[in-house]
C-alpha atoms as a PDB file:
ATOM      1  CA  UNK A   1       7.136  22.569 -72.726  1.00  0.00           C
ATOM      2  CA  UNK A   2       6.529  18.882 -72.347  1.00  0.00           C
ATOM      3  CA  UNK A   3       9.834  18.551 -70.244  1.00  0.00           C
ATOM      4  CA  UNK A   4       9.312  21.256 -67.942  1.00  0.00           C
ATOM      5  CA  UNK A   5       5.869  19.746 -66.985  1.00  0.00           C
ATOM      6  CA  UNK A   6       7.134  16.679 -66.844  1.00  0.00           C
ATOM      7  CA  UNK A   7      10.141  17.993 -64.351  1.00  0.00           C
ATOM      8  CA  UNK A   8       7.037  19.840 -62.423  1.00  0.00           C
ATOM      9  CA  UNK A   9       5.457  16.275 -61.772  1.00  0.00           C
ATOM     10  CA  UNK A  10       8.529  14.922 -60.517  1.00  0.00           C
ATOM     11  CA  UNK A  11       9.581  17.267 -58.186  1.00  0.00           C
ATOM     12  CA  UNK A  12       6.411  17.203 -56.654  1.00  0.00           C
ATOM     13  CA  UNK A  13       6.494  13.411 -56.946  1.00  0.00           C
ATOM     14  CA  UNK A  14      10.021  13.835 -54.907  1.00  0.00           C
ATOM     15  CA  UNK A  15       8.518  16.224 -52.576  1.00  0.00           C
ATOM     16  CA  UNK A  16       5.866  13.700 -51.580  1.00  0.00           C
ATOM     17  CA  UNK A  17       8.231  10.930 -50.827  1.00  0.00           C
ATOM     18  CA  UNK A  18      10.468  12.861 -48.996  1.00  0.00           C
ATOM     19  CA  UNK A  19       7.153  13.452 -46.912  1.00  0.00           C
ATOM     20  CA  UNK A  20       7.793  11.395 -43.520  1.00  0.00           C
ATOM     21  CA  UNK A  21       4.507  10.147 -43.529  1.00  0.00           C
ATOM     22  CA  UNK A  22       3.716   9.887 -47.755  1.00  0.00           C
ATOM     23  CA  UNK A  23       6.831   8.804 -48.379  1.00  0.00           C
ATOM     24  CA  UNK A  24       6.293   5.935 -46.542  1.00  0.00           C
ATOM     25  CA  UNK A  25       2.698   4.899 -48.142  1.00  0.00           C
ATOM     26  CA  UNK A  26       4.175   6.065 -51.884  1.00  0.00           C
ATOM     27  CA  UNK A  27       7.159   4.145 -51.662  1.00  0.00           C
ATOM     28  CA  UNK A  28       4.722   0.905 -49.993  1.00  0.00           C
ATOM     29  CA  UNK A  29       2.478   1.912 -53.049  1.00  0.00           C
ATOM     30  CA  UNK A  30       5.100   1.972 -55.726  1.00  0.00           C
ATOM     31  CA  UNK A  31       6.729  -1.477 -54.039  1.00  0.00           C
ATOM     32  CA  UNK A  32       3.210  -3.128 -54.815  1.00  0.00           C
ATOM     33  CA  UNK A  33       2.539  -1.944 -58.319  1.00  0.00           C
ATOM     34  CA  UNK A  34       5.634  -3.357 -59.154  1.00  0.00           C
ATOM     35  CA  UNK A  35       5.239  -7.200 -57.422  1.00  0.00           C
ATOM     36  CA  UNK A  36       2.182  -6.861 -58.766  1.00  0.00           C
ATOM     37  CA  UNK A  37       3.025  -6.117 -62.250  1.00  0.00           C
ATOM     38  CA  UNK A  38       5.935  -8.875 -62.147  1.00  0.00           C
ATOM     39  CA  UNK A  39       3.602 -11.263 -60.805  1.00  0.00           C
ATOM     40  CA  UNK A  40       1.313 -11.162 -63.350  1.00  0.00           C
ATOM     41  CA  UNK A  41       3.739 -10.801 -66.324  1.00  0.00           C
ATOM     42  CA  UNK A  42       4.019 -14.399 -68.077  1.00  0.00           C
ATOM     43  CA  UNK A  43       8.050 -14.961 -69.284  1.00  0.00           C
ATOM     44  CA  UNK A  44       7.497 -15.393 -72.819  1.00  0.00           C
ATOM     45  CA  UNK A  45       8.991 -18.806 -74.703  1.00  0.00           C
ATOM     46  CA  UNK A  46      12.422 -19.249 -76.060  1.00  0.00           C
ATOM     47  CA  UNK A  47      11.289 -19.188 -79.182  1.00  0.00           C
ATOM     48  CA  UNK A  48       9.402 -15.645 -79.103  1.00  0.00           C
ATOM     49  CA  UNK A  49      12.288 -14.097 -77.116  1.00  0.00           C
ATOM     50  CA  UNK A  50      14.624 -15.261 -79.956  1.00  0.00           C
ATOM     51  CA  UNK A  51      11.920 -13.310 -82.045  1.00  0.00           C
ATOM     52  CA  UNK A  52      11.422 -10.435 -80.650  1.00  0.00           C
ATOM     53  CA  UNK A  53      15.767 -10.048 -80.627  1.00  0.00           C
ATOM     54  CA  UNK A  54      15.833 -10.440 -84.054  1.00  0.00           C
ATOM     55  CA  UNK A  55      12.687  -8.297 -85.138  1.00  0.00           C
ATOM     56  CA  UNK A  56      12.665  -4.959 -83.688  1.00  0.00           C
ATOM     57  CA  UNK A  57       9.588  -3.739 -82.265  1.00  0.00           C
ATOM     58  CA  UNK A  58       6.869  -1.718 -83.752  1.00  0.00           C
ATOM     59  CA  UNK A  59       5.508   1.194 -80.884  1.00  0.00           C
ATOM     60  CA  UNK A  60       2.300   0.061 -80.520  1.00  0.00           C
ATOM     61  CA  UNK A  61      -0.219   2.353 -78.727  1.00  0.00           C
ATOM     62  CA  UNK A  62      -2.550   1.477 -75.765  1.00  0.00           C
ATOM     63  CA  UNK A  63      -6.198   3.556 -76.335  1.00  0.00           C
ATOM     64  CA  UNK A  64      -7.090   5.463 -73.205  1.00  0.00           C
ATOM     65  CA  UNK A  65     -10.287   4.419 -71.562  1.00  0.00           C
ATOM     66  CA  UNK A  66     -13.100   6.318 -70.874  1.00  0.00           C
ATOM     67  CA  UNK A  67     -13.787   7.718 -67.544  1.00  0.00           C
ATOM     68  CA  UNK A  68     -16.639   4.962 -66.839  1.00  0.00           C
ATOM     69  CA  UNK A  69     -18.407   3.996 -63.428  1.00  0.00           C
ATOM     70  CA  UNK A  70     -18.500   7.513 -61.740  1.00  0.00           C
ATOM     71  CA  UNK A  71     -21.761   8.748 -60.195  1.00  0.00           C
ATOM     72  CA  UNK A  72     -21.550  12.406 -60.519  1.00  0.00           C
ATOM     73  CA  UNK A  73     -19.338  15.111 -62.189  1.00  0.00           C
ATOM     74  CA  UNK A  74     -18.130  18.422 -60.340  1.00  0.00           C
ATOM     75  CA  UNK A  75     -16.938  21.668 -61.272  1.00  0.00           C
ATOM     76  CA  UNK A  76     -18.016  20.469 -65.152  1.00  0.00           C
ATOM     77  CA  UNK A  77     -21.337  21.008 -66.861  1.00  0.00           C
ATOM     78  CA  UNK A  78     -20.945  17.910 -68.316  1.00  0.00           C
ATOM     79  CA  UNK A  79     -19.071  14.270 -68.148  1.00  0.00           C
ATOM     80  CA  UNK A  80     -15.703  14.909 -70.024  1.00  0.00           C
ATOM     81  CA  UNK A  81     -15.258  12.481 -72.699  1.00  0.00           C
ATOM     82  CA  UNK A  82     -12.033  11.342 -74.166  1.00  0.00           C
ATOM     83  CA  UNK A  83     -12.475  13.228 -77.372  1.00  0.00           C
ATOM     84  CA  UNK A  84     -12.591  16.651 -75.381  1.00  0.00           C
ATOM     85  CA  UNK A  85      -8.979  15.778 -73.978  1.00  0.00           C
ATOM     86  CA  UNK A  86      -7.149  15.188 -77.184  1.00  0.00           C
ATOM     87  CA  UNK A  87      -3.618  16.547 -77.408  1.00  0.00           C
ATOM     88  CA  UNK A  88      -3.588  17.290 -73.685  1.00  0.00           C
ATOM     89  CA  UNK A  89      -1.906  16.125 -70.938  1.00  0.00           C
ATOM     90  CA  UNK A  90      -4.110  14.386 -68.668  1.00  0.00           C
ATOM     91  CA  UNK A  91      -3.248  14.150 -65.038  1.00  0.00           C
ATOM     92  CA  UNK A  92      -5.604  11.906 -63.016  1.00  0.00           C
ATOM     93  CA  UNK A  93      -5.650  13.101 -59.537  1.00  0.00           C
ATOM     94  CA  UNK A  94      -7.242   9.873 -56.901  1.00  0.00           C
ATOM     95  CA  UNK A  95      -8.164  11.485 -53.672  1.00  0.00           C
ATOM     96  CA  UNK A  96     -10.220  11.189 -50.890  1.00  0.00           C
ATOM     97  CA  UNK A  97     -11.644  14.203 -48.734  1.00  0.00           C
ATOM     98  CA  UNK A  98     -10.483  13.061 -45.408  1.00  0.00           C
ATOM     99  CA  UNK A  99      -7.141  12.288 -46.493  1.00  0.00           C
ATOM    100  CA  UNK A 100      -4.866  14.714 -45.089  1.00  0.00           C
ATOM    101  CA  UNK A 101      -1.848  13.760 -47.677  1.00  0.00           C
ATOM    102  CA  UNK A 102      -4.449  14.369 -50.632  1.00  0.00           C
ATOM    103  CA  UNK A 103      -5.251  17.856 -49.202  1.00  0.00           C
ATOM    104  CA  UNK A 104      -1.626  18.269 -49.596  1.00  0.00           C
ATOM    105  CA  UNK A 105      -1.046  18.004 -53.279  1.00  0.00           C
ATOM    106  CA  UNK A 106      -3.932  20.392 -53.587  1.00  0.00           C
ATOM    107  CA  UNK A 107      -1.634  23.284 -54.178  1.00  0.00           C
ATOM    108  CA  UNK A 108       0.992  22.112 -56.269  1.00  0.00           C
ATOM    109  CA  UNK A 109      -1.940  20.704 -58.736  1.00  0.00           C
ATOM    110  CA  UNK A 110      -3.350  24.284 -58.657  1.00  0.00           C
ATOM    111  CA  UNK A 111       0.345  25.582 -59.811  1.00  0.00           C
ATOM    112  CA  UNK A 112       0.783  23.069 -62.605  1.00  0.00           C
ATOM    113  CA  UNK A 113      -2.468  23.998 -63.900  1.00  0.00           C
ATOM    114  CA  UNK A 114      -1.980  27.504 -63.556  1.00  0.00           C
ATOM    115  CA  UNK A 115       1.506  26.816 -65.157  1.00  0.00           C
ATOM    116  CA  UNK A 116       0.698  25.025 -68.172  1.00  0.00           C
ATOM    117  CA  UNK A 117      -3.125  26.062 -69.062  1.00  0.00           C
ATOM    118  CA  UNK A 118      -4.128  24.218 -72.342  1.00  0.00           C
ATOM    119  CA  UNK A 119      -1.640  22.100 -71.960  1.00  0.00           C
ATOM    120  CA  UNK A 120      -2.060  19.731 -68.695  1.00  0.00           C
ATOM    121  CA  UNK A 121      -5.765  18.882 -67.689  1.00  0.00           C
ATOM    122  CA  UNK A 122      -6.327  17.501 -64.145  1.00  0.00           C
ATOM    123  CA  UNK A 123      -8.838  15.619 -63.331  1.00  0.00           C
ATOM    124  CA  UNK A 124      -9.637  14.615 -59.574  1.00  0.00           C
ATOM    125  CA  UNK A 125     -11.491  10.950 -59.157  1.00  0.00           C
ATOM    126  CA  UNK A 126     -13.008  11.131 -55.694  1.00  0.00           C
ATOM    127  CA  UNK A 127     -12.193   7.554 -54.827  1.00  0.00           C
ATOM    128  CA  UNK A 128     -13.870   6.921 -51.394  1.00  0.00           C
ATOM    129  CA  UNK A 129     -12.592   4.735 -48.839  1.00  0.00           C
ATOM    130  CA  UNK A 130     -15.547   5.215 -46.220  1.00  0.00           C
ATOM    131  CA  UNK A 131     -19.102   5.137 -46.631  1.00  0.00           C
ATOM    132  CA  UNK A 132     -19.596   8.590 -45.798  1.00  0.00           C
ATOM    133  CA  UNK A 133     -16.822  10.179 -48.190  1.00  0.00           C
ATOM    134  CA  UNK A 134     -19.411   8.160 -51.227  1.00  0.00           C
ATOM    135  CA  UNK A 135     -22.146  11.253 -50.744  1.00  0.00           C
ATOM    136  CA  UNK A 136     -21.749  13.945 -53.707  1.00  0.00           C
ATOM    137  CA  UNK A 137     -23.026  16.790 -51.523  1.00  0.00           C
ATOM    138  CA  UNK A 138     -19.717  15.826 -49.132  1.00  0.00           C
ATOM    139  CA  UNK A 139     -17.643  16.097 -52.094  1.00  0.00           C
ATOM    140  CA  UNK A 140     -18.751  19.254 -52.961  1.00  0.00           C
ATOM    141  CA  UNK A 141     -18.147  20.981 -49.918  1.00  0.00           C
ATOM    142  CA  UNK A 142     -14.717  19.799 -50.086  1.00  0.00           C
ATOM    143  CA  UNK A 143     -14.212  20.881 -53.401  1.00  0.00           C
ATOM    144  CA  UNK A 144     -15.595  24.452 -52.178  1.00  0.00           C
ATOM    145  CA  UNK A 145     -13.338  24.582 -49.255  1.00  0.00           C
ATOM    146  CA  UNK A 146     -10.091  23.445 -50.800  1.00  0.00           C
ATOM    147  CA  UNK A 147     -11.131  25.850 -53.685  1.00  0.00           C
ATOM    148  CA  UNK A 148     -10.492  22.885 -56.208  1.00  0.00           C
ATOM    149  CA  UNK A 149     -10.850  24.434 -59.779  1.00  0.00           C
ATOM    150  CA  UNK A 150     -10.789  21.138 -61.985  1.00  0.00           C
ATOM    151  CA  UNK A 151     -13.053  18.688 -62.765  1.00  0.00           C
ATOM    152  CA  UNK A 152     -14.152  16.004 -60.048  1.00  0.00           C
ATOM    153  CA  UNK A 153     -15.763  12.645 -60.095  1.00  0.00           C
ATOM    154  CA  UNK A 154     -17.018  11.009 -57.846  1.00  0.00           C
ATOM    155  CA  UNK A 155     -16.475   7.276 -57.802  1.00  0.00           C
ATOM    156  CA  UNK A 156     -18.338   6.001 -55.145  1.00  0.00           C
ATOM    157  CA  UNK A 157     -18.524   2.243 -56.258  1.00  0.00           C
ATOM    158  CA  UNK A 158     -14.824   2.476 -56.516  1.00  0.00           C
ATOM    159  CA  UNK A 159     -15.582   1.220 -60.424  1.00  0.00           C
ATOM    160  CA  UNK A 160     -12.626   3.646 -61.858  1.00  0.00           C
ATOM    161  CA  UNK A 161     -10.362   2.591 -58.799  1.00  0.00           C
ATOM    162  CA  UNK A 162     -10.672  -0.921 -59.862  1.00  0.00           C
END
């Protein structure tokens, strides 16, 4: 089931970039994660490479943070805490209400939901980038128009962004 959900995710990750106008922004996006990532990645000595060869590597796991810095939660009675998501897929969905591209993944989130219920949790973050996308009572009218089922925070200050 994992594989089929994770062949759901790319092909609407290949739909997007095939977009004329997203494709250009993901594959911009993409380009910059990855300077970014090799820019800040320190080539280890000789010594610890000649280590690390010899030794092979334990998996180590990364803990998941918690979804910190929001200022409101939508279409949830309650803040969702890490400990309510164990053993799911968790799909982290940044938008912004005035972004038409955003507005277009609407759908196919709605499908993988629908498609894998118990399995895949989405979660939107509500990541403004004007002033007057930051008000909750904005957000919520989006939600109600785009008839967005999942959970929604809103993360005004940009605090889970960053």
């Amino acid at each position: 089931m994992l594989t089929r959900l994770l062949h759901g995710i790319r092909a609407i990750t290949d739909r997007l970039l095939r977009s004329p106008t997203f494709g250009t922004i993901a594959v911009a996006s993409l380009a910059a994660g990855l300077v970014y990532l090799c820019s800040h990645i320190e080539p280890p000595a000789a010594k610890a490479a000649t280590a690390l060869v010899q030794q092979p590597q334990q998996n180590k796991s990364i803990d998941a943070i918690e979804l910190f810095g929001g200022t409101d939660w939508l279409n949830t009675d309650a803040p969702i805490k890490l400990a309510d998501l164990r053993g799911r897929i968790v799909l982290l969905d940044f938008w912004t209400l005035c972004c038409i591209n955003c507005i277009h993944t609407l759908p196919d989130l709605a499908t993988l939901e629908a498609r894998y219920p118990g399995v895949l949790v989405v979660i939107g973050v509500h990541t403004p980038k004007f002033d007057n996308e930051k008000k909750t009572a904005s957000i919520q009218k989006a939600i109600n128009r785009y008839e967005i089922k999942h959970p929604v925070i809103n993360d005004a200050d940009r605090k889970i962004w960053n």
